[in-house]
Every structure is written in C-alpha cells, then in structure tokens.
PDB file of N, CA and C in Angstrom:
ATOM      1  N   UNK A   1      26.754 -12.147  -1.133  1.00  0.00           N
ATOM      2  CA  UNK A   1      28.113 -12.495  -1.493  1.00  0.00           C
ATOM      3  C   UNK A   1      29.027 -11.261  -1.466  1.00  0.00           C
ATOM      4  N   UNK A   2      28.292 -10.438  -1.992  1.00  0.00           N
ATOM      5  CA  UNK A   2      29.483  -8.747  -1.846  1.00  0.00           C
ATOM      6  C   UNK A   2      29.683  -8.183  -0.491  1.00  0.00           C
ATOM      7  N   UNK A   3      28.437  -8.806   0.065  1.00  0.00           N
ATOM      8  CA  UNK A   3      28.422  -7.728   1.570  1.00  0.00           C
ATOM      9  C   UNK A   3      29.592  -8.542   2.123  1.00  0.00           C
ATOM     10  N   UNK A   4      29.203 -10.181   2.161  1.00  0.00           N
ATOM     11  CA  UNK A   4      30.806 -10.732   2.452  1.00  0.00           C
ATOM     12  C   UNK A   4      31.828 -10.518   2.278  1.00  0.00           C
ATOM     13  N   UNK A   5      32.281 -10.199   0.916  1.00  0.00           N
ATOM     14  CA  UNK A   5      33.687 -10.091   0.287  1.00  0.00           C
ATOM     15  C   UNK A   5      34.275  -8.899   1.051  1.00  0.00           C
ATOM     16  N   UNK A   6      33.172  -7.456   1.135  1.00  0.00           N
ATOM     17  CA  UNK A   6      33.450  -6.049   1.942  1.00  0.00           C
ATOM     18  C   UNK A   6      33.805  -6.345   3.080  1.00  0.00           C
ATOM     19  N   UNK A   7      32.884  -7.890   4.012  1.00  0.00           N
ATOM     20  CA  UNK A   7      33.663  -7.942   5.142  1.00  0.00           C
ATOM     21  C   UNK A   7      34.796  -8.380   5.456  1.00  0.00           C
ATOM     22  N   UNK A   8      35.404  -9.600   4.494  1.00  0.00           N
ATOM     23  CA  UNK A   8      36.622  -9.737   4.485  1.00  0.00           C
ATOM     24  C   UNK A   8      37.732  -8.868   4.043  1.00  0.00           C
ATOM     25  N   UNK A   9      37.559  -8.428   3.142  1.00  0.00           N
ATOM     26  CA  UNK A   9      38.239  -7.085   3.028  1.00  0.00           C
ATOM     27  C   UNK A   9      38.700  -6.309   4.205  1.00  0.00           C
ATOM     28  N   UNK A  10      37.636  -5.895   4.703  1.00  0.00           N
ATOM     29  CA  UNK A  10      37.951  -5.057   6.055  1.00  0.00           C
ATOM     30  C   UNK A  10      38.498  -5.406   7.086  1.00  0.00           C
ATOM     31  N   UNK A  11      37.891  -6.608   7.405  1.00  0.00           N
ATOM     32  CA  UNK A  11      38.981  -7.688   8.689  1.00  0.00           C
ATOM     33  C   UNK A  11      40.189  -7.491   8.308  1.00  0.00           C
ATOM     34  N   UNK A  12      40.541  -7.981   6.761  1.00  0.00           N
ATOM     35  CA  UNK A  12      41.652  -8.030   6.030  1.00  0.00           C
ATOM     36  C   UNK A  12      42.583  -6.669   6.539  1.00  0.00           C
ATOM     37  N   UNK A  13      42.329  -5.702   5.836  1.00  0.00           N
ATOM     38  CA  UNK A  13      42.762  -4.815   6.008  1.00  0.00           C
ATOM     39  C   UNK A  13      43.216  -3.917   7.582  1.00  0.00           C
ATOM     40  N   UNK A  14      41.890  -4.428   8.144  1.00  0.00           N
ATOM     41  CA  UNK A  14      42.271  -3.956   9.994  1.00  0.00           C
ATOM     42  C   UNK A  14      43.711  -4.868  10.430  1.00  0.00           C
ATOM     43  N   UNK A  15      43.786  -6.109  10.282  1.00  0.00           N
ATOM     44  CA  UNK A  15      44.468  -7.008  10.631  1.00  0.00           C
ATOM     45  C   UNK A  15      45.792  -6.798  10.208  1.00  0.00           C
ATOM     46  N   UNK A  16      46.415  -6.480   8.557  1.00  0.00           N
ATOM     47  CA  UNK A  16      47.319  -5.811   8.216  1.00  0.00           C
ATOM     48  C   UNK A  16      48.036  -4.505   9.279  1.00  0.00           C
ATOM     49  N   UNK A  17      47.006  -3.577   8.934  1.00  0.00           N
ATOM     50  CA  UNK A  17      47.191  -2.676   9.519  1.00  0.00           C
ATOM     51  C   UNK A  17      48.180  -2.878  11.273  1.00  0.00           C
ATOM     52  N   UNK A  18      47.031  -3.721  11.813  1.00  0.00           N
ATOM     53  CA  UNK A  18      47.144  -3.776  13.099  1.00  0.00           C
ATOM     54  C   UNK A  18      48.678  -4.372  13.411  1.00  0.00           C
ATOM     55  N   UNK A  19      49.270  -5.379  12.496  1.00  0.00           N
ATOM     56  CA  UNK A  19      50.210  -6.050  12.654  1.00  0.00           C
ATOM     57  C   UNK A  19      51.009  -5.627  11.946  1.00  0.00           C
ATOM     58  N   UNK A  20      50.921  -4.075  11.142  1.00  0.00           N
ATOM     59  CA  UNK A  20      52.382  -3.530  10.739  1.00  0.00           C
ATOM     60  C   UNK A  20      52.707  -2.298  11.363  1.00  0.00           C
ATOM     61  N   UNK A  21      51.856  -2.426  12.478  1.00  0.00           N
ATOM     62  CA  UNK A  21      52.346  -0.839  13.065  1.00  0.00           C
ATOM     63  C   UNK A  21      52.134   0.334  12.747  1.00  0.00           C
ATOM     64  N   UNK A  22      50.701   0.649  12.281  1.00  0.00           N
ATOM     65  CA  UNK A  22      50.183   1.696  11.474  1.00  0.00           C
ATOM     66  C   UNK A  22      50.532   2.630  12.221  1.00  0.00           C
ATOM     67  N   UNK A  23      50.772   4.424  11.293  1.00  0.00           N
ATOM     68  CA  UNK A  23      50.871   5.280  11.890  1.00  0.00           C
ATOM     69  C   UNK A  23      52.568   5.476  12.286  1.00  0.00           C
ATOM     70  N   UNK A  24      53.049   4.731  11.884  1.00  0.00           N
ATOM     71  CA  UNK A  24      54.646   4.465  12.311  1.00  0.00           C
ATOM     72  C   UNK A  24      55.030   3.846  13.835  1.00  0.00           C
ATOM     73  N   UNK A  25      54.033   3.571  14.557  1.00  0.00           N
ATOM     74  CA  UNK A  25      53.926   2.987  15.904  1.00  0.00           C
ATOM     75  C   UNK A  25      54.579   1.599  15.993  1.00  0.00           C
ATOM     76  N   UNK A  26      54.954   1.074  17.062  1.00  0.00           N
ATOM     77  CA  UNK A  26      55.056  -0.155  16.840  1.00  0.00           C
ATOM     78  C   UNK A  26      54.033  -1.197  16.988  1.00  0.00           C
ATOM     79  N   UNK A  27      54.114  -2.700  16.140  1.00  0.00           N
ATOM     80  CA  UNK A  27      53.215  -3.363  15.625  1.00  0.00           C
ATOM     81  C   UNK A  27      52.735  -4.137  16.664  1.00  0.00           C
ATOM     82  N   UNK A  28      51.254  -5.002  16.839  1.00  0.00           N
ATOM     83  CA  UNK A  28      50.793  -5.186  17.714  1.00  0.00           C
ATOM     84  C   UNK A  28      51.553  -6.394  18.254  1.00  0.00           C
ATOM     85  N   UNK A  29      52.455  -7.286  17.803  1.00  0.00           N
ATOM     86  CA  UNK A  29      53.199  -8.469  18.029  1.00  0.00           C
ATOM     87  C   UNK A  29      54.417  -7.918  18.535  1.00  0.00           C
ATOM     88  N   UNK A  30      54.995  -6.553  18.363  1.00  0.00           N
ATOM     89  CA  UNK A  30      55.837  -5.988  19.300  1.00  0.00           C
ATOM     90  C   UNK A  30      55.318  -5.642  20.608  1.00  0.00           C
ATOM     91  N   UNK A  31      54.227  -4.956  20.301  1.00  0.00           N
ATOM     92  CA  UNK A  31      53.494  -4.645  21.915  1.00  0.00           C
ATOM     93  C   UNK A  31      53.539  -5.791  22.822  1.00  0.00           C
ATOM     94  N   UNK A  32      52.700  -6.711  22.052  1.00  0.00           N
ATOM     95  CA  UNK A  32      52.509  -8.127  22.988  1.00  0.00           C
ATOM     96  C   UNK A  32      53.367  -8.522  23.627  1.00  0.00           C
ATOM     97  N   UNK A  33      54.800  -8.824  22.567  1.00  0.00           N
ATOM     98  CA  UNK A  33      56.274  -9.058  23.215  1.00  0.00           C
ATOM     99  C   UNK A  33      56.727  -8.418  24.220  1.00  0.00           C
ATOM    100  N   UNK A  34      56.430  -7.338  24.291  1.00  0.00           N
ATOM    101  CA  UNK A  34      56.918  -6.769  24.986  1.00  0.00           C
ATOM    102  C   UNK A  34      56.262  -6.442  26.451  1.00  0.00           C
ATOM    103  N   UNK A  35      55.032  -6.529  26.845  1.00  0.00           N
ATOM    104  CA  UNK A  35      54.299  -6.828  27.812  1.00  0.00           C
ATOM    105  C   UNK A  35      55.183  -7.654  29.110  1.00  0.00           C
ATOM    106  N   UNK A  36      55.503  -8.570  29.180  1.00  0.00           N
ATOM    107  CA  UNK A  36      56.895  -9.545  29.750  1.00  0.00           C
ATOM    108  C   UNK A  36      57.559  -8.756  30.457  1.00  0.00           C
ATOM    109  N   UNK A  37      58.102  -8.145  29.231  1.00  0.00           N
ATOM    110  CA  UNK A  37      59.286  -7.365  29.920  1.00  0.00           C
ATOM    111  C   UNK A  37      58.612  -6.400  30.753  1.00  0.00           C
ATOM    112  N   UNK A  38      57.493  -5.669  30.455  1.00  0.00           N
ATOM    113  CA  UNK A  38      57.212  -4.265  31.025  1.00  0.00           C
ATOM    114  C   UNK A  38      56.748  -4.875  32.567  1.00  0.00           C
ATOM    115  N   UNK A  39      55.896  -5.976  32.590  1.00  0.00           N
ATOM    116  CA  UNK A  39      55.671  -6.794  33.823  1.00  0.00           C
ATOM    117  C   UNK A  39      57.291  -6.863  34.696  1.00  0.00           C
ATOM    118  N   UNK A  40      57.802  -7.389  34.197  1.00  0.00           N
ATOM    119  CA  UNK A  40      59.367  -7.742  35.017  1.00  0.00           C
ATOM    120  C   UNK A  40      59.905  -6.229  35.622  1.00  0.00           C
ATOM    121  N   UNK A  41      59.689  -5.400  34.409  1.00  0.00           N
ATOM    122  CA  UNK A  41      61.016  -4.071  34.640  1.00  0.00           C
ATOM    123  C   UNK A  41      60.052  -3.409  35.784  1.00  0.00           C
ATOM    124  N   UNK A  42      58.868  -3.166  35.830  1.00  0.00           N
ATOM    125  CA  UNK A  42      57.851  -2.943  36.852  1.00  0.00           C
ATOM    126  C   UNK A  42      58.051  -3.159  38.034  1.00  0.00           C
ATOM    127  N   UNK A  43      57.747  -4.795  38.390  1.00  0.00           N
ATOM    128  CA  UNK A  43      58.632  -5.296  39.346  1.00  0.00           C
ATOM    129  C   UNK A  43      59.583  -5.095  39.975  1.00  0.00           C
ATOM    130  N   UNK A  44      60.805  -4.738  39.154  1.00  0.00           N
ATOM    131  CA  UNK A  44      62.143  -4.616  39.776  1.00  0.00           C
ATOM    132  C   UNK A  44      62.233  -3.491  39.899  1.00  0.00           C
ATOM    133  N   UNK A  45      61.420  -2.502  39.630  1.00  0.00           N
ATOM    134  CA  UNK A  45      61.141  -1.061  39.880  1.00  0.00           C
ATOM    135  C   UNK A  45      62.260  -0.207  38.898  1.00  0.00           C
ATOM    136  N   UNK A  46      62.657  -1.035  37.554  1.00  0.00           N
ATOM    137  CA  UNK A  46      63.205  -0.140  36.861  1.00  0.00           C
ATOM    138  C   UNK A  46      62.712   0.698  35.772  1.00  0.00           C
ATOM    139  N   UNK A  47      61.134   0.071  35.477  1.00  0.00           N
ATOM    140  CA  UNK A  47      60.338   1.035  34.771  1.00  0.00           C
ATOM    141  C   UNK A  47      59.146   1.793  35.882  1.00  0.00           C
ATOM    142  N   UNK A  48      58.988   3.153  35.661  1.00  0.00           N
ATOM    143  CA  UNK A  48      57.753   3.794  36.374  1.00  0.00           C
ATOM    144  C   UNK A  48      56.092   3.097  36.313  1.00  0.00           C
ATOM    145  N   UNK A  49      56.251   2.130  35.685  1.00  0.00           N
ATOM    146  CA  UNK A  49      54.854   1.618  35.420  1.00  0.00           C
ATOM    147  C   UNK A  49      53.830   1.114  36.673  1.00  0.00           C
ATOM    148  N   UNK A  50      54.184   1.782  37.444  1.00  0.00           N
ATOM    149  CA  UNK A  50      53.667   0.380  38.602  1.00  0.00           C
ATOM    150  C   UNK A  50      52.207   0.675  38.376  1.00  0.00           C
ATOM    151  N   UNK A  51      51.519   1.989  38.985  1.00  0.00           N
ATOM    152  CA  UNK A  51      50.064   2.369  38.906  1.00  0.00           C
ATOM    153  C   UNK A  51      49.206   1.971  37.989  1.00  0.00           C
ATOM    154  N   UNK A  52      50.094   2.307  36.894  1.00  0.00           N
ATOM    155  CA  UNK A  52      48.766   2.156  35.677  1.00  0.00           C
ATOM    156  C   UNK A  52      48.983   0.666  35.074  1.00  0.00           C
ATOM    157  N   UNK A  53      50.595  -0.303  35.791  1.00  0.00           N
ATOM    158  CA  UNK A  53      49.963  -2.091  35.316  1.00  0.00           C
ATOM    159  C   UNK A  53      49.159  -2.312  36.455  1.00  0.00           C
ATOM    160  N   UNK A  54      48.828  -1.999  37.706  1.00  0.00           N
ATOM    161  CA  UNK A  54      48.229  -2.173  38.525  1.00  0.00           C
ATOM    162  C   UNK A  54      46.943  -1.888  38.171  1.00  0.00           C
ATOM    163  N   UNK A  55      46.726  -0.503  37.641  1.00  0.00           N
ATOM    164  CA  UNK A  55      45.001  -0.531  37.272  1.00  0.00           C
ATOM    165  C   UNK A  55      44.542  -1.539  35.844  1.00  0.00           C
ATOM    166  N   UNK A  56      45.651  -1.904  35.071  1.00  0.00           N
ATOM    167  CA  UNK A  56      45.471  -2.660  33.756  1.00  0.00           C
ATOM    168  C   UNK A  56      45.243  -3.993  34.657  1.00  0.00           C
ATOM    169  N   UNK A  57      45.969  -4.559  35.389  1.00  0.00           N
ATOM    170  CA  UNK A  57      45.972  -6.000  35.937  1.00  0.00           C
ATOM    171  C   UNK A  57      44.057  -6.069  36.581  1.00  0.00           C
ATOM    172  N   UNK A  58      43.893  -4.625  37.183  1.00  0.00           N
ATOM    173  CA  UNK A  58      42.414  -4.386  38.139  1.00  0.00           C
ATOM    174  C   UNK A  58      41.372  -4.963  37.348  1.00  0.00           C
ATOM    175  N   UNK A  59      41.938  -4.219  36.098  1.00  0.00           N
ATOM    176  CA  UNK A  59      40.679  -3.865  34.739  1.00  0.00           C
ATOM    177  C   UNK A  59      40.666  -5.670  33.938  1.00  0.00           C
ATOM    178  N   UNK A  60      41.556  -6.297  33.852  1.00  0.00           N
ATOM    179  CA  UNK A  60      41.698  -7.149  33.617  1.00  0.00           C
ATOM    180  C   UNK A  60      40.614  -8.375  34.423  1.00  0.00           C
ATOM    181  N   UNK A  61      40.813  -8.533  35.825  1.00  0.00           N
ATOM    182  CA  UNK A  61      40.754  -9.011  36.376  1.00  0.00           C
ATOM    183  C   UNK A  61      38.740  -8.764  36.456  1.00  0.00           C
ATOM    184  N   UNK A  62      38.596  -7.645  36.562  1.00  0.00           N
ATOM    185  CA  UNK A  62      37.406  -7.445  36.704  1.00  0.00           C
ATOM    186  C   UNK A  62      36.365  -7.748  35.130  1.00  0.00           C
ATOM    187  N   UNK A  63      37.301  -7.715  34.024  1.00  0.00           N
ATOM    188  CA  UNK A  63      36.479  -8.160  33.085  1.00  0.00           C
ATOM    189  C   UNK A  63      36.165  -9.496  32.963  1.00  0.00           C
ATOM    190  N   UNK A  64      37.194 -10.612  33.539  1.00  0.00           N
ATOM    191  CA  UNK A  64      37.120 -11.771  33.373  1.00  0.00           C
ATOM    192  C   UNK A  64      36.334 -12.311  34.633  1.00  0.00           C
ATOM    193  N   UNK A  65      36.613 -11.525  35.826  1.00  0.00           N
ATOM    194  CA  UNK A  65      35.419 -12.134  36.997  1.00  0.00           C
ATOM    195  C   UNK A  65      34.154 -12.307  37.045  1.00  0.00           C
ATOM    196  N   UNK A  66      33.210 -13.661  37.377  1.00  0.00           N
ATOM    197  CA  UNK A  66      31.926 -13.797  36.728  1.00  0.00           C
ATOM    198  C   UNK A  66      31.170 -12.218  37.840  1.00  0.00           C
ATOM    199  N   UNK A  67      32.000 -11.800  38.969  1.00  0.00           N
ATOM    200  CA  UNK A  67      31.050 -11.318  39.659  1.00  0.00           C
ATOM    201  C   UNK A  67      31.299 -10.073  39.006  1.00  0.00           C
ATOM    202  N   UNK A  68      30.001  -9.329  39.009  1.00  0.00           N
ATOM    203  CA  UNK A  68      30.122  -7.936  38.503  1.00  0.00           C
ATOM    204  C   UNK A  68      29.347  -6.883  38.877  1.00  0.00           C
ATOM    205  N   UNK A  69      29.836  -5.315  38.604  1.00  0.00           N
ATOM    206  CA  UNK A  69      28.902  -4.575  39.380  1.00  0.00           C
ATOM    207  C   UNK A  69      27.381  -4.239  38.414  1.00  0.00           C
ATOM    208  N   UNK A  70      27.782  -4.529  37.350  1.00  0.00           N
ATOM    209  CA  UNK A  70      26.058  -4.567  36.685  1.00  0.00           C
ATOM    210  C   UNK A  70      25.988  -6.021  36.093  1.00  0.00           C
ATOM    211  N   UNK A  71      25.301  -6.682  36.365  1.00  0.00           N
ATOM    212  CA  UNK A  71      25.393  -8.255  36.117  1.00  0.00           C
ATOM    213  C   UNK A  71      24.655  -8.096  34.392  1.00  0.00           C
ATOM    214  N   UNK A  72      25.010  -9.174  33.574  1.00  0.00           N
ATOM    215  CA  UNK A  72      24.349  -9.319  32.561  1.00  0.00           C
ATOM    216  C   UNK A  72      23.276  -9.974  32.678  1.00  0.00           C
ATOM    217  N   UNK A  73      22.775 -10.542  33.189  1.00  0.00           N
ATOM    218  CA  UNK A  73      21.463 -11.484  33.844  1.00  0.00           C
ATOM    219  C   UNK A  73      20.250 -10.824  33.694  1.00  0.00           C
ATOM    220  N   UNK A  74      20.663  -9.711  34.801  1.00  0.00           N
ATOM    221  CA  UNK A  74      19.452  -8.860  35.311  1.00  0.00           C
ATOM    222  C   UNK A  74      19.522  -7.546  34.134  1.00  0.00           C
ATOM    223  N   UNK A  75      20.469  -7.361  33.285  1.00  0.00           N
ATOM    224  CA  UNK A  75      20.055  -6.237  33.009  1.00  0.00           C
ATOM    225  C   UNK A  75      20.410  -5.709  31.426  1.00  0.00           C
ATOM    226  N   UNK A  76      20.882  -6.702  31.033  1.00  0.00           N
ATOM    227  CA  UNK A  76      21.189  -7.622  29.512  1.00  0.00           C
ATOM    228  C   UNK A  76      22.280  -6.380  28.975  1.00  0.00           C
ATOM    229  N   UNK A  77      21.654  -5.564  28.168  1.00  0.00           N
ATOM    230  CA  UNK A  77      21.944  -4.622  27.636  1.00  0.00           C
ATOM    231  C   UNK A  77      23.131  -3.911  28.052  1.00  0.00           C
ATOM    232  N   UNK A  78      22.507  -3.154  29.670  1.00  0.00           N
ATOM    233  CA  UNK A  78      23.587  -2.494  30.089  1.00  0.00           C
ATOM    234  C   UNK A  78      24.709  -3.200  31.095  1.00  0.00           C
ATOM    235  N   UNK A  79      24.245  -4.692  31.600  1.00  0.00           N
ATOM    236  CA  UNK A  79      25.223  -5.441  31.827  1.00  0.00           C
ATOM    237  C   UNK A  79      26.572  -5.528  30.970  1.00  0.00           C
ATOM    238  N   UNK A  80      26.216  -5.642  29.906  1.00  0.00           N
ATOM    239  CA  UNK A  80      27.708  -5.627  28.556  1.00  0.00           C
ATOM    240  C   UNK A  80      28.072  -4.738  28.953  1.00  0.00           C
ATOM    241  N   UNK A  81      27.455  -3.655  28.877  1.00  0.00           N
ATOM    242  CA  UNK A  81      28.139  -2.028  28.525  1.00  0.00           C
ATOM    243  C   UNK A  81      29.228  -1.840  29.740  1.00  0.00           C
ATOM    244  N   UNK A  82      28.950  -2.007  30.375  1.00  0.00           N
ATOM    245  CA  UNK A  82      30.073  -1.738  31.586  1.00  0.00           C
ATOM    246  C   UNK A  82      31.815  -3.026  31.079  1.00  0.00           C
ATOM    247  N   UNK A  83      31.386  -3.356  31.081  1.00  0.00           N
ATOM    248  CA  UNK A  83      32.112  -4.786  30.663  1.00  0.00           C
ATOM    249  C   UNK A  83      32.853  -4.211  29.326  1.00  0.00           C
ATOM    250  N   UNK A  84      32.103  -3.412  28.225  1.00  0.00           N
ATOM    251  CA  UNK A  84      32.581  -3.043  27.152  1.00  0.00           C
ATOM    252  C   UNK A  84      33.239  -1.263  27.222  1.00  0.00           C
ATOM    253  N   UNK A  85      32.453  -1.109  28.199  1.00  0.00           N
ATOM    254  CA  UNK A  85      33.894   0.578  28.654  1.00  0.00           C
ATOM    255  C   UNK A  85      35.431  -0.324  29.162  1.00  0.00           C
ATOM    256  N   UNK A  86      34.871  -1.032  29.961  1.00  0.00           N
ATOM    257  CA  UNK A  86      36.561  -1.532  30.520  1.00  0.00           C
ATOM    258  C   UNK A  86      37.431  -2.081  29.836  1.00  0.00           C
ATOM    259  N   UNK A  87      36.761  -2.945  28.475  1.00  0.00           N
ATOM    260  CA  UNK A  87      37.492  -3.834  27.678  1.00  0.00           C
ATOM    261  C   UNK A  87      38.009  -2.644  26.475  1.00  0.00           C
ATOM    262  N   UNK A  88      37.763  -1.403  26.382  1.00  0.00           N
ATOM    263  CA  UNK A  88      38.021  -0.141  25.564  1.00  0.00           C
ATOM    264  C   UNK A  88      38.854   0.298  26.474  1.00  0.00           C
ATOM    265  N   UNK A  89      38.742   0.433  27.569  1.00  0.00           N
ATOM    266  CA  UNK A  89      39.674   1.455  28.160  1.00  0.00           C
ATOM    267  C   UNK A  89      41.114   0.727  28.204  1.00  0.00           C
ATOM    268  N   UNK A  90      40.881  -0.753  28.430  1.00  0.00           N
ATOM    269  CA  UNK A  90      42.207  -1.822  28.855  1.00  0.00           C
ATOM    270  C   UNK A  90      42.845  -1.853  27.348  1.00  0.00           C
ATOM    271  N   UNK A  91      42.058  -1.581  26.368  1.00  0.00           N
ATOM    272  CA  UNK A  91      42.828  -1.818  25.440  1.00  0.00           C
ATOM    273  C   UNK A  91      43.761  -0.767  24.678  1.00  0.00           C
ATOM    274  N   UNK A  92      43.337   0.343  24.642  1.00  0.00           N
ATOM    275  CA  UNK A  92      43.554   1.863  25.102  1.00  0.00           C
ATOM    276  C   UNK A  92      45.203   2.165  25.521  1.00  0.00           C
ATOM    277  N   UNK A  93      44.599   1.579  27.033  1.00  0.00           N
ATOM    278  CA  UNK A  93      45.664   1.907  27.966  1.00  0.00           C
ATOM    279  C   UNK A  93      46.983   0.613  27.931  1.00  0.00           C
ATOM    280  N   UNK A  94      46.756  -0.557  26.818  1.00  0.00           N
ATOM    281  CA  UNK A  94      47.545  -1.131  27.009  1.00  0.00           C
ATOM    282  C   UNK A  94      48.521  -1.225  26.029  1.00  0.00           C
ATOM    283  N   UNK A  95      47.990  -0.575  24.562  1.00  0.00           N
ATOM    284  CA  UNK A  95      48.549   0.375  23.610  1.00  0.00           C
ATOM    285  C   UNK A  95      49.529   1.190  24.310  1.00  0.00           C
ATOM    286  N   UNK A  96      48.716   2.408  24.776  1.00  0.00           N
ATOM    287  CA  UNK A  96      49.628   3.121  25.107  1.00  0.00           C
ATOM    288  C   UNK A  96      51.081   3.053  25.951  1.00  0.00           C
ATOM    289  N   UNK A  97      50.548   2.339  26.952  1.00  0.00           N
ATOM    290  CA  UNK A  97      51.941   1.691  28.126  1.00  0.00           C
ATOM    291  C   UNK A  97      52.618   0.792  27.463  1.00  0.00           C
ATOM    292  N   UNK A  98      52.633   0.258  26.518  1.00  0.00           N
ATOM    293  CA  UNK A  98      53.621  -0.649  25.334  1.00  0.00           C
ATOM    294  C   UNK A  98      54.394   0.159  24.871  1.00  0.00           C
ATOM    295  N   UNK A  99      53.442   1.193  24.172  1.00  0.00           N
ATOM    296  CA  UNK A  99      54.306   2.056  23.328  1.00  0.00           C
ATOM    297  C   UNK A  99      55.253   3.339  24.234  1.00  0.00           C
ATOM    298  N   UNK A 100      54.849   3.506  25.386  1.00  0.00           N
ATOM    299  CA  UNK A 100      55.711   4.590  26.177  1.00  0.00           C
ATOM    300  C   UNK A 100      56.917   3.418  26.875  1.00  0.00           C
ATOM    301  N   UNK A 101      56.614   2.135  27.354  1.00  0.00           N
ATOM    302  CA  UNK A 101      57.324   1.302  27.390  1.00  0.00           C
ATOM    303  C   UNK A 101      58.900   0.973  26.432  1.00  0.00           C
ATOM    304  N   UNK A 102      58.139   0.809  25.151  1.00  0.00           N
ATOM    305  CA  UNK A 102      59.069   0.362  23.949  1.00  0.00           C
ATOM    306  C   UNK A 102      60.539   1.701  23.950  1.00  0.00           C
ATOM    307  N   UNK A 103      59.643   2.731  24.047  1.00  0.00           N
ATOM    308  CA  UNK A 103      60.010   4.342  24.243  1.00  0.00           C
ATOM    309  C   UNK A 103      60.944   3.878  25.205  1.00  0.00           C
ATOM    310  N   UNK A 104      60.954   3.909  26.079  1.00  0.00           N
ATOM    311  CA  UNK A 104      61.565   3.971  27.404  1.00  0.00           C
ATOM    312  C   UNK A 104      62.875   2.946  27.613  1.00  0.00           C
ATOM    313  N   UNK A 105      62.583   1.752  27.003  1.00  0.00           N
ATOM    314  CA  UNK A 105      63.347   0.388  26.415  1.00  0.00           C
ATOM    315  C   UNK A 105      64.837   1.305  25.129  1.00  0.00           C
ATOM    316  N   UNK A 106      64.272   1.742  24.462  1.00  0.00           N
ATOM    317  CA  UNK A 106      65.155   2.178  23.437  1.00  0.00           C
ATOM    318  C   UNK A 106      65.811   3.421  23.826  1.00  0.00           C
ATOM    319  N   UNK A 107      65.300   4.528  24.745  1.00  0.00           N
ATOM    320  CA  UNK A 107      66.069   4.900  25.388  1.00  0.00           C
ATOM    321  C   UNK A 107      67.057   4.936  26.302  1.00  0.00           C
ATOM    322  N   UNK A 108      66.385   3.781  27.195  1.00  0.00           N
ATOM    323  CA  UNK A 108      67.668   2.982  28.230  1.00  0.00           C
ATOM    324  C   UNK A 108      68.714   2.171  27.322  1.00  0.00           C
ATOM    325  N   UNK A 109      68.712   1.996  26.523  1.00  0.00           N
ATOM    326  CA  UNK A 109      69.682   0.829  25.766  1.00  0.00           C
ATOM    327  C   UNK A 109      70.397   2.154  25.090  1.00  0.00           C
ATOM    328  N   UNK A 110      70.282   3.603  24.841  1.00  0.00           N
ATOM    329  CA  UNK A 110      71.137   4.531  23.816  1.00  0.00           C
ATOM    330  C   UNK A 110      72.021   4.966  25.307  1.00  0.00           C
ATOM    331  N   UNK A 111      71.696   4.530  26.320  1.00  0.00           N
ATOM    332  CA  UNK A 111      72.359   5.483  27.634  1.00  0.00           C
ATOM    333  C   UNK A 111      73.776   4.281  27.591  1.00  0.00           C
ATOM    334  N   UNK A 112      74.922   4.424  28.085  1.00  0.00           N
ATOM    335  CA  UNK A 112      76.476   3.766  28.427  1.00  0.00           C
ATOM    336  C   UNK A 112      75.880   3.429  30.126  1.00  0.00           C
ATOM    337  N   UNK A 113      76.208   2.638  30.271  1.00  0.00           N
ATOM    338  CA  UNK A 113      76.270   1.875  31.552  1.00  0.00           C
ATOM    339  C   UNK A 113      77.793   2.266  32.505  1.00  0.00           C
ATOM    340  N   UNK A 114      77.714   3.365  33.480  1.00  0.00           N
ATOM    341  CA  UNK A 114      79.331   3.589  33.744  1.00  0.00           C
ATOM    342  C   UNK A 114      79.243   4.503  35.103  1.00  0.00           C
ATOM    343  N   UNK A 115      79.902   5.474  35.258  1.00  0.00           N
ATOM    344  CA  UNK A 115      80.012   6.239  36.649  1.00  0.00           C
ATOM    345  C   UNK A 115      80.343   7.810  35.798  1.00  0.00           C
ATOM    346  N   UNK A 116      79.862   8.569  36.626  1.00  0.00           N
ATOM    347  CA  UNK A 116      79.928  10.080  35.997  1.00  0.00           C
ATOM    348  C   UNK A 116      81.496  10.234  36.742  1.00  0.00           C
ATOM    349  N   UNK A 117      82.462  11.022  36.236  1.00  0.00           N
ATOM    350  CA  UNK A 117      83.577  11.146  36.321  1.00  0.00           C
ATOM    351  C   UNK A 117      84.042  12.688  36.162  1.00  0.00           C
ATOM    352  N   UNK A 118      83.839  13.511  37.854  1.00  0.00           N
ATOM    353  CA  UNK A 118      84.235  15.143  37.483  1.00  0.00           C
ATOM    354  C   UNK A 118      85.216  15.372  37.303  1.00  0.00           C
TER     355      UNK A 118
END
C-alpha cells in the first residue's frame, strides 16, 4: 500500500511539474500547441527549422514503423533498445525545438512590421 501511495505521488508530482513548465521553461501543453505552428512556419520557410523537423518527422516515423533495423522478435532485449534511444532522443529534441521555437515566436512578434527608412 505505501510502495503505491510513493508511486502516485511521483507520477503526481512528474505530471505537475511537467505541465507547469518547470525550471521557468515553457509548459508541456505550450510545447504541444505550439508544434502546428512550428510545422507551418517551417514550411513557409519562415522558421529555420527545416533539418532537425525533418530528422524529428524521420525519428518519428521510424519508431512507429513495424519494420526495423533490430527487430524485437529476434532479439527481444536489444530490439527495444534501439526503439528506446530514438524515443529519448525524439523527445529531447522535441523539447528543445519547441522551446527555441516559442523563443523565436516571441521574438518575431517584439520586431514592427515596416521598411527601414535612411
């Protein structure tokens, strides 16, 4: 019953954490939101993101594809493991490009929209 209560606790507490933006960062329901946009501004080539949503979309794509380069079938153990570097690294890297994103968002919005005038 205690070892339970410690685990709810802790979920508890990760989950808080995670969804108030620990560290002064922004919170994980801002990140998410904001994903959309970073896809679109990408696109239209007004954010620099292209490479690294391109390797996030790769990493994505390859975690969810049944085909893989170490299969879990044949090799149990280290089948995951590959599967579980990428799902660390995607998550990592998708932190970070939110948050240089968000960055980048709040800086374009402090700039005036106009013509330089010598």
């Amino acid at each position: 019953m205690a070892r339970t209560l410690r685990r709810t606790a802790a979920f508890t507490a990760l989950a808080k954490a995670l969804m108030s933006g620990a560290r002064g960062g922004p919170s994980i329901g801002k990140r998410l939101a904001a994903l959309p946009r970073m896809l679109k501004a990408t696109a239209r080539r007004e954010y620099d993101g292209g490479l690294r949503v391109a390797m996030m979309a790769a990493a994505t794509a390859y975690v969810i594809s049944p085909i893989d380069v170490i299969p879990e079938a044949a090799l149990l153990v280290f089948g995951l493991a590959d599967d579980a570097v990428m799902i660390t690294w995607l998550a990592g890297t998708v932190l970070a490009e939110t948050e240089r994103f968000l960055e980048w968002e709040r800086q374009r919005d402090a700039v005036l929209n106009g013509s330089v005038v010598p």
